[in-house]
Protein backbone atom coordinates (compact mmCIF):
# COMPACT_ATOMS: atom_id res chain seq x y z
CA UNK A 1 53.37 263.98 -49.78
CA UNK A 2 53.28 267.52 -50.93
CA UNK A 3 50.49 269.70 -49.87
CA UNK A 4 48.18 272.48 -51.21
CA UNK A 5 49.48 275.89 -50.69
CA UNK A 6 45.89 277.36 -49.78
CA UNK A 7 42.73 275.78 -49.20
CA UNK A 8 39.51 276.90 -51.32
CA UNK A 9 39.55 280.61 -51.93
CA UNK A 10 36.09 281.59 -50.93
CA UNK A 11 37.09 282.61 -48.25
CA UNK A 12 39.15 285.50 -49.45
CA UNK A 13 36.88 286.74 -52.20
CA UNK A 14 35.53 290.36 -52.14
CA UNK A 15 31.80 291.03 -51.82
CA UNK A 16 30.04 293.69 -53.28
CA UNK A 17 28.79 296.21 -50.35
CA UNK A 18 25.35 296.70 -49.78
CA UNK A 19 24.75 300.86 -50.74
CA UNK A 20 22.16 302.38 -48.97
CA UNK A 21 20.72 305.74 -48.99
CA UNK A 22 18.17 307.57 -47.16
CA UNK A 23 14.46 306.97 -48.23
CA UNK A 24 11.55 308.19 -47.60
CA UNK A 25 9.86 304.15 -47.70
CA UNK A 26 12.13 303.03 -44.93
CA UNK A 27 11.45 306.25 -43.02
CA UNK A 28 7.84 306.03 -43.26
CA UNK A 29 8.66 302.46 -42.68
CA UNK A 30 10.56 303.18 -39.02
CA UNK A 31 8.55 305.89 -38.02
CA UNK A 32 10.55 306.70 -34.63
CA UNK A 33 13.73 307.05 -36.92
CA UNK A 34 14.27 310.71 -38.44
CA UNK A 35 15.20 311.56 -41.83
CA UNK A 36 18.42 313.21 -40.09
CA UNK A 37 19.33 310.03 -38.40
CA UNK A 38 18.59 308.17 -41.46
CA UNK A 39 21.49 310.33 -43.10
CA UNK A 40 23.86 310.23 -40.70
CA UNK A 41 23.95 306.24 -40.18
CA UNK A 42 23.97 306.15 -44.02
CA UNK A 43 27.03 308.22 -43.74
CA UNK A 44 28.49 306.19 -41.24
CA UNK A 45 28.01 303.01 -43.05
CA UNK A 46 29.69 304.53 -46.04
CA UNK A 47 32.78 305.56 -44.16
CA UNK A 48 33.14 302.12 -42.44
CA UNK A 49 33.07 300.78 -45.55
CA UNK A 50 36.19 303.08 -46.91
CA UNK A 51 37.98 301.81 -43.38
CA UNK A 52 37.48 298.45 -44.16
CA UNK A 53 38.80 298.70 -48.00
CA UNK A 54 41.56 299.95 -46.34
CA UNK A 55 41.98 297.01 -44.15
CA UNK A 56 40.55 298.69 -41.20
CA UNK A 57 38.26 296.13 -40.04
CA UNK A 58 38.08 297.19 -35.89
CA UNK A 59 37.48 300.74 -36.73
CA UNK A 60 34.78 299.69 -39.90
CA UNK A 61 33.39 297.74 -37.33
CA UNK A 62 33.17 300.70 -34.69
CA UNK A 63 31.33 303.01 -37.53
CA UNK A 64 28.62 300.44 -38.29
CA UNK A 65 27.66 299.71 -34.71
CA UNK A 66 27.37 303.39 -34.82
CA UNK A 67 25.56 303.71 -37.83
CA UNK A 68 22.99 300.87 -36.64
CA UNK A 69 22.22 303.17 -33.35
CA UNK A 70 20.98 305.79 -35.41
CA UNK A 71 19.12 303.51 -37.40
CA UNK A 72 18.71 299.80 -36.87
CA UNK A 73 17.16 299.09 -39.37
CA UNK A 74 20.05 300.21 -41.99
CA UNK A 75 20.38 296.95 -43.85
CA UNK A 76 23.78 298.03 -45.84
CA UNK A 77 25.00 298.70 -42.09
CA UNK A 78 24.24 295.33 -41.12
CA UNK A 79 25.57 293.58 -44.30
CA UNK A 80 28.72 295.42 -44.29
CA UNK A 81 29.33 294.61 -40.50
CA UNK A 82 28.47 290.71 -40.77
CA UNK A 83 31.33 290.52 -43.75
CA UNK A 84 33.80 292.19 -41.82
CA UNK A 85 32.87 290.34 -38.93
CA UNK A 86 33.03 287.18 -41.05
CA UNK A 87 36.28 288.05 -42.21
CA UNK A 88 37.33 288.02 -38.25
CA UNK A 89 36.31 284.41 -38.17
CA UNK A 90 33.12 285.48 -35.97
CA UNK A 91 30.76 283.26 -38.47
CA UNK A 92 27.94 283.22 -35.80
CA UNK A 93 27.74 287.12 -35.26
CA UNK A 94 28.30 287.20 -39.21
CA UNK A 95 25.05 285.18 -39.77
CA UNK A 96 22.96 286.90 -37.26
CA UNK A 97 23.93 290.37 -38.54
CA UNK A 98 23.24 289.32 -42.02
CA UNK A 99 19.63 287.44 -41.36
CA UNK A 100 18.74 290.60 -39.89
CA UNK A 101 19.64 292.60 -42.81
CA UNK A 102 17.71 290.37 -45.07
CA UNK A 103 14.69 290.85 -42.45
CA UNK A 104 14.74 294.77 -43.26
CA UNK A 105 16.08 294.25 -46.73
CA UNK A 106 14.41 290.85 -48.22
CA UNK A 107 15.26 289.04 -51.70
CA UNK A 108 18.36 290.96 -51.78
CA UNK A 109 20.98 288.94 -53.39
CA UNK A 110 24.34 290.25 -52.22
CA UNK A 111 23.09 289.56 -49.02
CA UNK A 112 21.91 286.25 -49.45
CA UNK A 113 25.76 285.26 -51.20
CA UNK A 114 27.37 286.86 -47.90
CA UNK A 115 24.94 284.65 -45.75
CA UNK A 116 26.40 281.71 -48.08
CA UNK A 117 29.70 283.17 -47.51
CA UNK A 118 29.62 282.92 -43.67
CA UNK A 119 27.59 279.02 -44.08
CA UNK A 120 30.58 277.87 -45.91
CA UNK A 121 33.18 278.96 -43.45
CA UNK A 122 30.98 277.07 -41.01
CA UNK A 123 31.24 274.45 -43.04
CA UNK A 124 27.48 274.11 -43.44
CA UNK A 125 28.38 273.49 -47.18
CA UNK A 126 24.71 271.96 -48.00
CA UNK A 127 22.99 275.31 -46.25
CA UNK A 128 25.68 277.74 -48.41
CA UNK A 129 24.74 276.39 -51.70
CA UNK A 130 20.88 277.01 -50.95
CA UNK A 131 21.84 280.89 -50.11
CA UNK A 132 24.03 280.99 -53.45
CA UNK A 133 21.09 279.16 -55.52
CA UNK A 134 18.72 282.27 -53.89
CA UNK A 135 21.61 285.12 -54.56
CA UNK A 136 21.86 283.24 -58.41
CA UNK A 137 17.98 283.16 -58.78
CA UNK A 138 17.74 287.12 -58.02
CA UNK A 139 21.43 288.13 -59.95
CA UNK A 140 23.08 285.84 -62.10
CA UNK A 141 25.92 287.84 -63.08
CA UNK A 142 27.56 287.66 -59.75
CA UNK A 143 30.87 286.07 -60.41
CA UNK A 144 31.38 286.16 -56.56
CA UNK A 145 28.21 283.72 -55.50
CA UNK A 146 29.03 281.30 -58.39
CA UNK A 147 33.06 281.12 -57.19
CA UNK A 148 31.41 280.89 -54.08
CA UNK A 149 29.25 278.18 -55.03
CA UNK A 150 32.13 276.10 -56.62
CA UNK A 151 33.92 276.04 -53.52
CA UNK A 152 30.86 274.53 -51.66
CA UNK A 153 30.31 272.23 -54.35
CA UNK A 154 33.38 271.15 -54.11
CA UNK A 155 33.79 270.98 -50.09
CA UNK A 156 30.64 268.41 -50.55
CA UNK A 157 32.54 266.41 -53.31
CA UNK A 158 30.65 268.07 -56.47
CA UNK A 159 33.59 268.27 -58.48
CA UNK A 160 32.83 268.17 -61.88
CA UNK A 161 29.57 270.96 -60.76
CA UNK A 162 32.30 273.17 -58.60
CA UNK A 163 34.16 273.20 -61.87
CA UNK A 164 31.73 274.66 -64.02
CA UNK A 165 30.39 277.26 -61.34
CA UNK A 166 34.43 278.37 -61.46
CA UNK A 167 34.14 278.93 -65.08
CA UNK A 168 30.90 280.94 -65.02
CA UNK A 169 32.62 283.24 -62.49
CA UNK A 170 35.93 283.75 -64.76
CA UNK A 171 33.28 284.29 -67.82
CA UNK A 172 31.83 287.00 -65.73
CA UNK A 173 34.61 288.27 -64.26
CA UNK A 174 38.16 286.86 -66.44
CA UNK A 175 41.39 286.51 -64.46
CA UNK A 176 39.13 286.49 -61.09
CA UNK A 177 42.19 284.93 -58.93
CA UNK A 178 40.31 283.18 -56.44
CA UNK A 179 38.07 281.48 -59.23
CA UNK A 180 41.12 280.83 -61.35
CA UNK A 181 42.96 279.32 -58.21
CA UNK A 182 39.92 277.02 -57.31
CA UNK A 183 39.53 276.11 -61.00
CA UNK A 184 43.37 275.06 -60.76
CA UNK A 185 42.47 272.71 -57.12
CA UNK A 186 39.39 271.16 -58.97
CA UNK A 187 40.81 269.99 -62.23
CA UNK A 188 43.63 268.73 -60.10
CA UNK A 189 41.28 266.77 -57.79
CA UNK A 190 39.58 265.88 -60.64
CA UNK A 191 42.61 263.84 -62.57
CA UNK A 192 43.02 266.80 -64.90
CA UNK A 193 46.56 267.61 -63.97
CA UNK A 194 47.25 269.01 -67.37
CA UNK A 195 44.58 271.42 -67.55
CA UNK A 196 45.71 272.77 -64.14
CA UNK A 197 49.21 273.61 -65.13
CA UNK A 198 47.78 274.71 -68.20
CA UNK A 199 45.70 276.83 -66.45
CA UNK A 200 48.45 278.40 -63.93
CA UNK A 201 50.81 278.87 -67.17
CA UNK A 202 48.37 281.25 -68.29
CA UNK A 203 48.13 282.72 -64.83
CA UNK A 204 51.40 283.56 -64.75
CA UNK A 205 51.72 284.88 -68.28
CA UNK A 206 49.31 287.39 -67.56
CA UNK A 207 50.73 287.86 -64.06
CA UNK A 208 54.37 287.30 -64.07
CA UNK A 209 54.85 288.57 -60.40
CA UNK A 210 51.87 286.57 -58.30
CA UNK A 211 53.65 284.75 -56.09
CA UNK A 212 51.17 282.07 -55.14
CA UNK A 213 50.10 281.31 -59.33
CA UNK A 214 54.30 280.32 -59.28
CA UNK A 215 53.64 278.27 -56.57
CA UNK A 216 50.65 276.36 -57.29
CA UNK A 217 52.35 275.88 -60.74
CA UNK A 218 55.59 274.46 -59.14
CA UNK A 219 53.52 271.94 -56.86
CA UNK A 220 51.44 270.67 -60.08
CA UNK A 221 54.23 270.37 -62.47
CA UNK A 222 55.62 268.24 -59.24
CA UNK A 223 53.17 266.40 -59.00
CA UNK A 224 53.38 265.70 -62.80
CA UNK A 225 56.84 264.49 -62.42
CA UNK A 226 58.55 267.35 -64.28
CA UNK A 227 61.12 268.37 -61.79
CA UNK A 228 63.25 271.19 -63.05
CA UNK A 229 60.39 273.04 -64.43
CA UNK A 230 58.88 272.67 -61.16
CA UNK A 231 62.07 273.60 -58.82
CA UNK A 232 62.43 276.67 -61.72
CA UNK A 233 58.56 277.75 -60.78
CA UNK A 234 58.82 277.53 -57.07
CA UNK A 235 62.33 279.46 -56.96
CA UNK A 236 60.24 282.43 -59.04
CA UNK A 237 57.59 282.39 -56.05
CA UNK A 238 60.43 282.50 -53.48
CA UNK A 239 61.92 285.40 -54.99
CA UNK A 240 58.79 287.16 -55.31
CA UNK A 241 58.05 286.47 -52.01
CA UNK A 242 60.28 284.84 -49.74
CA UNK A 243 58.75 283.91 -46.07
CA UNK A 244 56.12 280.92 -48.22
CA UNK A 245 57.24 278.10 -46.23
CA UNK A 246 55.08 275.71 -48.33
CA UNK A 247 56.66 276.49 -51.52
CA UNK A 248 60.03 276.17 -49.59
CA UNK A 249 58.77 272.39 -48.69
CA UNK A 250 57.55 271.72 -52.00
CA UNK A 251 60.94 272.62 -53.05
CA UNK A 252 62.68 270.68 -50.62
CA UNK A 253 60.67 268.10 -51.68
CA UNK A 254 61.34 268.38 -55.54
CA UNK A 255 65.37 268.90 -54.60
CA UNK A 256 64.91 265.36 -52.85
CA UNK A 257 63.12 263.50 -55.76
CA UNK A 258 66.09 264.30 -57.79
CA UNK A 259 68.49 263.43 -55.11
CA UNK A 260 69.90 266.98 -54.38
CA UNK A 261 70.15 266.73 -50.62
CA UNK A 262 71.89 269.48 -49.52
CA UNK A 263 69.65 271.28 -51.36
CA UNK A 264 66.75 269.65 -49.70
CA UNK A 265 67.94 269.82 -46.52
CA UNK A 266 68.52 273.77 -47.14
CA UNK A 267 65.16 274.89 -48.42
CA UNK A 268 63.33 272.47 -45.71
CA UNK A 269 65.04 274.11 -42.92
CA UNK A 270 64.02 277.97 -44.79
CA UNK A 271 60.41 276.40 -44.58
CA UNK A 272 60.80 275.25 -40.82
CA UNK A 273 62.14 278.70 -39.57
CA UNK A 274 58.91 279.81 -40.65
CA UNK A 275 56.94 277.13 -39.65
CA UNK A 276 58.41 274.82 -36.99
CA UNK A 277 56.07 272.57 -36.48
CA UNK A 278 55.33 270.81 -39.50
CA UNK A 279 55.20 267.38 -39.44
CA UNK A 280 55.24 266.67 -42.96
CA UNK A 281 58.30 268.92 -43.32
CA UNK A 282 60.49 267.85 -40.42
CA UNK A 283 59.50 263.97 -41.42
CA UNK A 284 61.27 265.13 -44.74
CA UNK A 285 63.74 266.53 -43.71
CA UNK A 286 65.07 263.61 -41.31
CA UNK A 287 64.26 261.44 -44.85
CA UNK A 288 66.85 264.10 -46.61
CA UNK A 289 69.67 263.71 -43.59
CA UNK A 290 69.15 259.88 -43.62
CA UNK A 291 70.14 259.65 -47.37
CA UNK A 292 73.54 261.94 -46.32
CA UNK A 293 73.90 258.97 -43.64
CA UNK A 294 73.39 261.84 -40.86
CA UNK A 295 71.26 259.58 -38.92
CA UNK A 296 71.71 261.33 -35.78
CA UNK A 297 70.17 264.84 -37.31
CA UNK A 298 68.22 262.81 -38.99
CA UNK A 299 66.68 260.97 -35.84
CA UNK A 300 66.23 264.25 -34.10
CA UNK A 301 64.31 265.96 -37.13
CA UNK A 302 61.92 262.39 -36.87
CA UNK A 303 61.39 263.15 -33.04
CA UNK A 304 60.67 266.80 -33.48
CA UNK A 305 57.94 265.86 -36.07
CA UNK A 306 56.50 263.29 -33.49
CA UNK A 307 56.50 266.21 -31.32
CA UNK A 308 53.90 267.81 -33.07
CA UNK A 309 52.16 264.13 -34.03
CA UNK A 310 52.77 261.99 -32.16
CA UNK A 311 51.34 259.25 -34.76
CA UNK A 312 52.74 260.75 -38.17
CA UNK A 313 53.31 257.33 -39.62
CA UNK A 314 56.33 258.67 -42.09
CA UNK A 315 58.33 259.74 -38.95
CA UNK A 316 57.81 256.82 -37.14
CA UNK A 317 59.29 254.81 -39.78
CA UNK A 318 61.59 257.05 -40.79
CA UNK A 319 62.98 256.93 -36.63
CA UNK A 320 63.19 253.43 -36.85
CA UNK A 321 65.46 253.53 -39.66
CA UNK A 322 67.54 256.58 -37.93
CA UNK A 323 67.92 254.74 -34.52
CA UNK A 324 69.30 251.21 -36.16
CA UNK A 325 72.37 253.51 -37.80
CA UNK A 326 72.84 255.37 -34.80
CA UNK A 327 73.14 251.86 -32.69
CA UNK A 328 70.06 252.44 -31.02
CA UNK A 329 68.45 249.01 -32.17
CA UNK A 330 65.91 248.83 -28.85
CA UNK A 331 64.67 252.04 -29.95
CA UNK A 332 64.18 251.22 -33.12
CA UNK A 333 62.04 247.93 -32.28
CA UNK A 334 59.96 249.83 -29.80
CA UNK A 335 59.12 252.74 -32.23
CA UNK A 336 58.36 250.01 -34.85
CA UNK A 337 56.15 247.56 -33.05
CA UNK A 338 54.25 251.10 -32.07
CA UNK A 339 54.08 251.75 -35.63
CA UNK A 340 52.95 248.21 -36.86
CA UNK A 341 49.82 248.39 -33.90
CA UNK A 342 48.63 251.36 -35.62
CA UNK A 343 48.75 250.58 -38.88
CA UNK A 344 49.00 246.83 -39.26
CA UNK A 345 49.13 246.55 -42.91
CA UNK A 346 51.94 248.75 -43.29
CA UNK A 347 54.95 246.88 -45.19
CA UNK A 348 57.15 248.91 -45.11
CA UNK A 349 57.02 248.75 -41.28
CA UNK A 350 57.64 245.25 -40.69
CA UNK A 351 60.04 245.43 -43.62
CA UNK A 352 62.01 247.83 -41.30
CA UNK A 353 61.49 245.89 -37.96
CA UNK A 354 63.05 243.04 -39.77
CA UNK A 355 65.80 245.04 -40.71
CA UNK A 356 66.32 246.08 -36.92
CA UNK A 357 66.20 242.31 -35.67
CA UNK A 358 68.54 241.03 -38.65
CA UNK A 359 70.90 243.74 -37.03
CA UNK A 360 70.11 242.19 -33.37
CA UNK A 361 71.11 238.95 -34.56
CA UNK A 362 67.09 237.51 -34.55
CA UNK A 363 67.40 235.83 -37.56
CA UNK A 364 64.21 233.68 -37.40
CA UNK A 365 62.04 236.27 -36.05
CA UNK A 366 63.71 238.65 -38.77
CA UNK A 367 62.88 236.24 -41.21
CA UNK A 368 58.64 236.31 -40.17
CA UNK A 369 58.67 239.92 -40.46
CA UNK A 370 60.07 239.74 -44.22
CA UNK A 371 57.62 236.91 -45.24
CA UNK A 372 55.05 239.66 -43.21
CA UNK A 373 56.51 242.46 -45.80
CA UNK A 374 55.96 240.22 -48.83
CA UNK A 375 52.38 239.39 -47.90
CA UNK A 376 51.21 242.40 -47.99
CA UNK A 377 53.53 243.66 -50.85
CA UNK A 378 54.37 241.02 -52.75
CA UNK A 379 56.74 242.84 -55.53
CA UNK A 380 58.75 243.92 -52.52
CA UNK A 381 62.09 243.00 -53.89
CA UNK A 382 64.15 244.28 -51.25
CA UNK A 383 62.02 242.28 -48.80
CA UNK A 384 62.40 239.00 -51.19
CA UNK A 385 66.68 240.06 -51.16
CA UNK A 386 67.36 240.45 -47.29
CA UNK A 387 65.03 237.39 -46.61
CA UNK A 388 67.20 235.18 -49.09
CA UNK A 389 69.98 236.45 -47.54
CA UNK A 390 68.43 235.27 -43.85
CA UNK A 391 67.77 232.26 -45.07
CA UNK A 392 71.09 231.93 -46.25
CA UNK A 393 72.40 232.46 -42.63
CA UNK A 394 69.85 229.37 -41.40
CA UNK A 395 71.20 227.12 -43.53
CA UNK A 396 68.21 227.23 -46.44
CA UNK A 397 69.91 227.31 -49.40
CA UNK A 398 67.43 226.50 -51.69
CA UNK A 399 65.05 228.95 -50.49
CA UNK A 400 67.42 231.75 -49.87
CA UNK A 401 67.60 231.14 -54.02
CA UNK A 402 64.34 231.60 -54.66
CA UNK A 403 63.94 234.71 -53.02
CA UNK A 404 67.24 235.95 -54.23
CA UNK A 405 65.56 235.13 -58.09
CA UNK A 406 62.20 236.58 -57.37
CA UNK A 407 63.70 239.68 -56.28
CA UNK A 408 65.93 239.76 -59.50
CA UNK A 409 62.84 239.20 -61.39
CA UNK A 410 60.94 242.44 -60.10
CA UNK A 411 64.20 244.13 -59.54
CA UNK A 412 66.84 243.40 -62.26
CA UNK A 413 69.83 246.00 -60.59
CA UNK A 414 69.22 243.40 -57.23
CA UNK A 415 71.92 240.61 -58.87
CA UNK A 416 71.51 237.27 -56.69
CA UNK A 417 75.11 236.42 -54.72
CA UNK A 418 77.91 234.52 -55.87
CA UNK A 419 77.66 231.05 -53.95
């Protein structure tokens, strides 16, 4: 399985800040507010704003609280203070600050995106595209709200309509990343595999040294089965930036499909010093030591991933497999039968099972569990071999040939015995 490097990139993209000087219709309007105080939160405002461009979000913070004092009703004050406070994962304070601001500042449409903004990272995706719609209705050329939109399009399974919202935000706004990135995940999700990588090689053409384009493009050309380009992409993204412990799985991953195991096994435990507890990578990376007969590493890297889920079907079946080479057949069966009550139609579990009681010497019970196998995947050749060669053990010679022929037939390199 190889996995996204970043999930959908509203949730990094830059707002436009809400400007707001002193005037005379909101004084008039807040008559206990003077033109003096008016100034000063203005002031305020601005400077959090310069903090937080700077990536000074608690002290931004500090200056619009102070700026709302003087003047409550300071609507860029409360717009700029629910983004930041968005960006802090406080989506609730976020949407209150914002509503307010469109209270004392109504119709405004960078507003109304930010309100969309914080309703997506709720995951409220049907209430987000409603604010974008408004934002859209009142400025169109916002290529913000329509990347924004696209991503809650696409959280609600509007693909194709996420897709097209990304493009009107790159026509408004070319080599946007966040836009071009989402583009990239929706074609992908799409089917359009070839578009994507298209797409990220002109990413990375125009920006040789993004780290994350060389990723993305490494995973997809993966994913596309074209493994040196895609070990050449993900090496440039490591050496642009090295502590990406995705890309260092995805590598892993790519160094295993072409059965370079050391290799695997070294960028897999790069990824894991930076992030121990993945599943998916550990589960790999016992997979890796398995095929350099290391079962006992191998068994270890299985439990770790267990560990961290307990019910990670690759690492359950991967254990089994580790434990029958290290001796351990018990352990194997236990972890096994586990494996086959959660997911029942599973093949390649019972396949394994049968492999562990062929090795106990339960020939017959061996036997059900390959016939089991071959139900449920009947072009499992390996299946149809080990059960001819059961049945060759009990004595059934003509239907140990059978299966030894049928597994020849999907699987010409599996040659029946010599009798």
């Amino acid at each position: 399985m190889l996995r996204r490097r970043f999930g959908l990139g509203c949730a990094g993209f830059v707002v436009a800040f809400v400007w707001m000087a002193a005037c005379g219709r909101l004084a008039r309007a807040q008559q206990k507010t003077s033109i003096d105080q008016i100034n000063s939160s203005a002031a305020l405002s601005n400077q959090g704003r310069d903090l937080y461009e700077r990536g000074k979000v608690e002290e931004a913070i500090a200056l619009y609280r102070q700026a709302l004092v003087l003047n409550p009703a300071n609507a860029a004050a409360l717009t700029n203070l629910g983004l930041a406070l968005d960006s802090q994962g406080k989506y609730d304070e976020a949407l209150s600050d914002l509503t307010l601001a469109l209270k004392f500042k109504p119709n405004d449409p960078i507003t109304e995106s930010n309100i969309g903004l914080a309703l997506y990272h709720e995951r409220k995706y049907d209430d987000s595209i409603s604010f974008y719609q408004k934002s859209l209705a009142l400025k169109l050329d916002s290529p913000e709200a329509w990347n924004g939109m696209g991503a809650a399009m696409f959280a609600t399974g509007h693909v194709d309509d996420a897709i097209a919202n990304y493009r009107k935000a790159l026509a408004l706004k070319p080599g946007y990343p966040d836009a071009l990135n989402n583009l990239g995940v929706a074609l992908e999700q799409a089917g359009r595999t070839d578009e994507a990588i298209d797409l990220y090689v002109k990413i990375v053409a125009s920006r040789p040294s993004e780290a994350s384009a060389w990723s993305e493009l490494g995973r997809l050309q993966h994913v596309q089965g074209s493994l040196d380009d895609a070990i050449s992409s993900l090496q440039k993204s490591l050496a642009l930036k090295p502590d990406q412990p995705e890309a260092e799985f995805n590598l892993g991953r790519a160094y295993q499909d072409q059965n370079k195991f050391e290799d695997a096994i070294g960028a897999y435990q790069k990824g894991l010093a930076l992030d121990p507890r993945s599943a998916y990578a550990l589960s790999n990376l016992g997979n890796a030591y398995l095929s350099q007969n290391h079962a006992k590493e191998a068994a270890a890297s299985f439990r770790r991933a267990l560990d961290v889920q307990p019910d990670y079907a690759d690492a359950m079946l991967g254990l089994g497999a580790a434990l029958v080479q290290t001796g351990d057949l018990k352990g194997s069966e236990d972890i096994l039968v586990r494996l086959i009550a959660v997911q029942p139609e599973n093949a390649y579990a019972r396949f394994n099972l049968a492999n562990t009681l062929f090795a106990k010497g339960q020939y017959r019970p061996a036997a059900d569990r390959y016939r089991e196998a071959i139900h449920l995947k009947p072009d499992f050749a390996q299946a149809h071999y080990n059960l001819g060669t059961i049945l060759r053990y009990l004595g059934d010679s003509a239907g140990a040939t059978l299966e030894f022929n049928e597994a020849h037939r999907i699987d010409p390199s599996l040659v029946p015995p010599q009798k």
